[in-house]
N, C-alpha and C. Protein backbone atom coordinates (compact mmCIF):
# COMPACT_ATOMS: atom_id res chain seq x y z
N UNK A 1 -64.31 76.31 51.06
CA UNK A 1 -63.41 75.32 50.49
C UNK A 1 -62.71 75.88 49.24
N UNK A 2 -63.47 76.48 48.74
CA UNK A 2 -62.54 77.54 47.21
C UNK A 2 -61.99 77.95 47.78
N UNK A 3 -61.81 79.04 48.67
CA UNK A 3 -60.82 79.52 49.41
C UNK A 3 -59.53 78.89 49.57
N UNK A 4 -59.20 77.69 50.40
CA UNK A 4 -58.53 76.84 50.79
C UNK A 4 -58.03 76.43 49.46
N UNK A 5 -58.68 76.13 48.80
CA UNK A 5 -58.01 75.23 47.37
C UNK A 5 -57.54 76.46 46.46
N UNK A 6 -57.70 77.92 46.43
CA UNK A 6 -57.13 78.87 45.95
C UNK A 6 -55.82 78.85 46.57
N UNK A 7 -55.85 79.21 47.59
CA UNK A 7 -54.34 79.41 48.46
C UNK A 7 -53.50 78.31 48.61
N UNK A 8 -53.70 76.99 48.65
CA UNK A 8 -52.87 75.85 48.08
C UNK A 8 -52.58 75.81 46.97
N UNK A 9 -53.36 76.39 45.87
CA UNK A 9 -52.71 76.74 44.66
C UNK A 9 -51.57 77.43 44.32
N UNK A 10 -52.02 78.55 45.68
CA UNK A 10 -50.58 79.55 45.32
C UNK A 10 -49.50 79.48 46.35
N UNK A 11 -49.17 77.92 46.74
CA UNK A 11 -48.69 77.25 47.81
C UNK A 11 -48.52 77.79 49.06
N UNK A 12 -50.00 78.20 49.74
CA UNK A 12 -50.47 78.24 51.31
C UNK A 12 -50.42 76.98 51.22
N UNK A 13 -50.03 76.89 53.08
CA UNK A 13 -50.18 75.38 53.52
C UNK A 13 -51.23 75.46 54.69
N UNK A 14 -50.87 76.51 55.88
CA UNK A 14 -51.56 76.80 56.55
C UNK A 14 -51.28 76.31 57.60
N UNK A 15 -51.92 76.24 59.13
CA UNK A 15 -51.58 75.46 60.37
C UNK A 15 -50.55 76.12 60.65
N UNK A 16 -50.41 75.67 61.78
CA UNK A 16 -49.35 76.28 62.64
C UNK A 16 -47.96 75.54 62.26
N UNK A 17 -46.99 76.26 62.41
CA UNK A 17 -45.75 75.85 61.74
C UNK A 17 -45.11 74.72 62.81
N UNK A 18 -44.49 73.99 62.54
CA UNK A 18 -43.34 73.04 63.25
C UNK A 18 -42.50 73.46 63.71
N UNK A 19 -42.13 72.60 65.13
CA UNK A 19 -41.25 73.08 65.88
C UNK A 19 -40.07 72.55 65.57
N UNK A 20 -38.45 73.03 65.47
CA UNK A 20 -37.56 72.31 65.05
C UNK A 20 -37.21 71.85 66.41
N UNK A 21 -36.93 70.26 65.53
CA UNK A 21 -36.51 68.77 66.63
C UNK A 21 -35.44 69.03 66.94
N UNK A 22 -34.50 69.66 66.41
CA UNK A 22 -33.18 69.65 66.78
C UNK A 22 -33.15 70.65 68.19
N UNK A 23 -34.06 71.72 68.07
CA UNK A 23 -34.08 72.79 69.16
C UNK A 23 -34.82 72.07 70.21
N UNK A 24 -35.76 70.90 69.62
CA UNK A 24 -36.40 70.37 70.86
C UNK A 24 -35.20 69.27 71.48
N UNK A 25 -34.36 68.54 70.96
CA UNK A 25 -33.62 67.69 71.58
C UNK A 25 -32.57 68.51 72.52
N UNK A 26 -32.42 69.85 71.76
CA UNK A 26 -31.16 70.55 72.79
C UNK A 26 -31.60 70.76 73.95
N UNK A 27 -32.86 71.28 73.87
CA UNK A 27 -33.83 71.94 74.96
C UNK A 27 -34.25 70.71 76.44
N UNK A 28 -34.21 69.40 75.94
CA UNK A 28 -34.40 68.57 76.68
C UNK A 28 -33.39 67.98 77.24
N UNK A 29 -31.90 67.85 76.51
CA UNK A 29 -30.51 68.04 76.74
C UNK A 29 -30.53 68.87 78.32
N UNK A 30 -30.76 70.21 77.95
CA UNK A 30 -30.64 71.30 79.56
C UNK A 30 -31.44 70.92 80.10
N UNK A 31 -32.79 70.41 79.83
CA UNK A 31 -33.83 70.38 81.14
C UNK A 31 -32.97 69.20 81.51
N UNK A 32 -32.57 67.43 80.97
CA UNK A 32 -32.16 67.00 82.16
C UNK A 32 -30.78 67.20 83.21
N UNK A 33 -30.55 68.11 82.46
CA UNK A 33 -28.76 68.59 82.78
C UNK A 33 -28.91 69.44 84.51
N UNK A 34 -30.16 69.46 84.07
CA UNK A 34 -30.78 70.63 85.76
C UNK A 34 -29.80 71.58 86.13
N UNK A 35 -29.31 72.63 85.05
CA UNK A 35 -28.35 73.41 85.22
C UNK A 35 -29.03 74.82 85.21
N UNK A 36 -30.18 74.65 84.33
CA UNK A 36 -31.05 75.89 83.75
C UNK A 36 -32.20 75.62 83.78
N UNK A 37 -33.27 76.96 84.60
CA UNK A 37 -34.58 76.36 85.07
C UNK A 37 -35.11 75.99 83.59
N UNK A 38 -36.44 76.16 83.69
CA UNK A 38 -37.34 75.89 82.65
C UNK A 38 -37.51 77.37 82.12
N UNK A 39 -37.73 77.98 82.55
CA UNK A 39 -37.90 79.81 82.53
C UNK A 39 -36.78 80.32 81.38
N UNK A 40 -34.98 79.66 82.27
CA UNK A 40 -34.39 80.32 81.20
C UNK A 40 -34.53 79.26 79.87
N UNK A 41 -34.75 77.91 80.10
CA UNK A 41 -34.39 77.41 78.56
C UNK A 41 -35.51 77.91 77.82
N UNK A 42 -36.87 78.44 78.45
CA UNK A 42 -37.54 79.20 77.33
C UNK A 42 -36.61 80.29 76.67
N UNK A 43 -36.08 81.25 77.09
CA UNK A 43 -35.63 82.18 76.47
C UNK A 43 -34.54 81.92 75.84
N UNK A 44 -33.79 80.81 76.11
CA UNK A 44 -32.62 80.55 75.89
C UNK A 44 -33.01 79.72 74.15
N UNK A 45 -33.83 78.60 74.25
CA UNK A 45 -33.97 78.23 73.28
C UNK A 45 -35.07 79.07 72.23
N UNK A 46 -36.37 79.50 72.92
CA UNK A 46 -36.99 79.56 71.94
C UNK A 46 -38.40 78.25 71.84
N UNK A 47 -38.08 77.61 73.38
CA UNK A 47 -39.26 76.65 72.96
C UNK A 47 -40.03 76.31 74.47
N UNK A 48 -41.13 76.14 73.85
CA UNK A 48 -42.42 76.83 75.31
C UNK A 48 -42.27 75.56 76.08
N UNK A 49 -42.30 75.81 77.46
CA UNK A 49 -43.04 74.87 78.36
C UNK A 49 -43.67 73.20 77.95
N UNK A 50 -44.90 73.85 77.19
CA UNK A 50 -45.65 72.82 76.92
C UNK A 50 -45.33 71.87 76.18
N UNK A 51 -44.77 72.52 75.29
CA UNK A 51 -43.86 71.74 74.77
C UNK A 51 -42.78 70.27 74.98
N UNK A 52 -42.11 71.39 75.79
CA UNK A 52 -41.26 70.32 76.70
C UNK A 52 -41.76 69.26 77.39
N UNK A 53 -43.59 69.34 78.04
CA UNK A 53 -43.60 68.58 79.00
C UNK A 53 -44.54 67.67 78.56
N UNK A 54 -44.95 68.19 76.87
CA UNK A 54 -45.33 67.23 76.42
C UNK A 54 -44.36 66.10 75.29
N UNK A 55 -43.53 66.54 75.22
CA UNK A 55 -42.16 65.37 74.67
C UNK A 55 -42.08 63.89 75.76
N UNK A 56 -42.08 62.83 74.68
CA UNK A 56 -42.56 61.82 75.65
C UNK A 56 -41.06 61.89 76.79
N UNK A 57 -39.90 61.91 76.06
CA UNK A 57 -38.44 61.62 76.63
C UNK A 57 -38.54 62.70 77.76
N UNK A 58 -39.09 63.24 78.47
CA UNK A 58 -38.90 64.17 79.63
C UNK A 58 -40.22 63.04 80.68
């Protein structure tokens, strides 16, 4: 716990970083557009699978 409360001191936050919403709304934009598999909007956007199929709006 010193640990943790050292590195928040020296503003660590920690956890895994956030995904930007805006890249997730584009990304769900093409998946329903069914123009581009799932494969390319990974590469295309930058945002995984799981992601996607866990967004309630899909």
């Amino acid at each position: 716990m010193a640990g943790l409360k050292a590195a928040r001191a020296r503003g660590r936050k920690g956890g895994r970083p956030k995904v930007n919403q805006q890249k997730i709304n584009e990304a769900i934009a093409l998946y329903h557009s069914k123009r581009i598999s799932v494969k390319e909007l990974q590469e295309a956007t930058g945002i995984s699978a799981a992601i996607l199929y866990l967004h309630p709006h899909i």
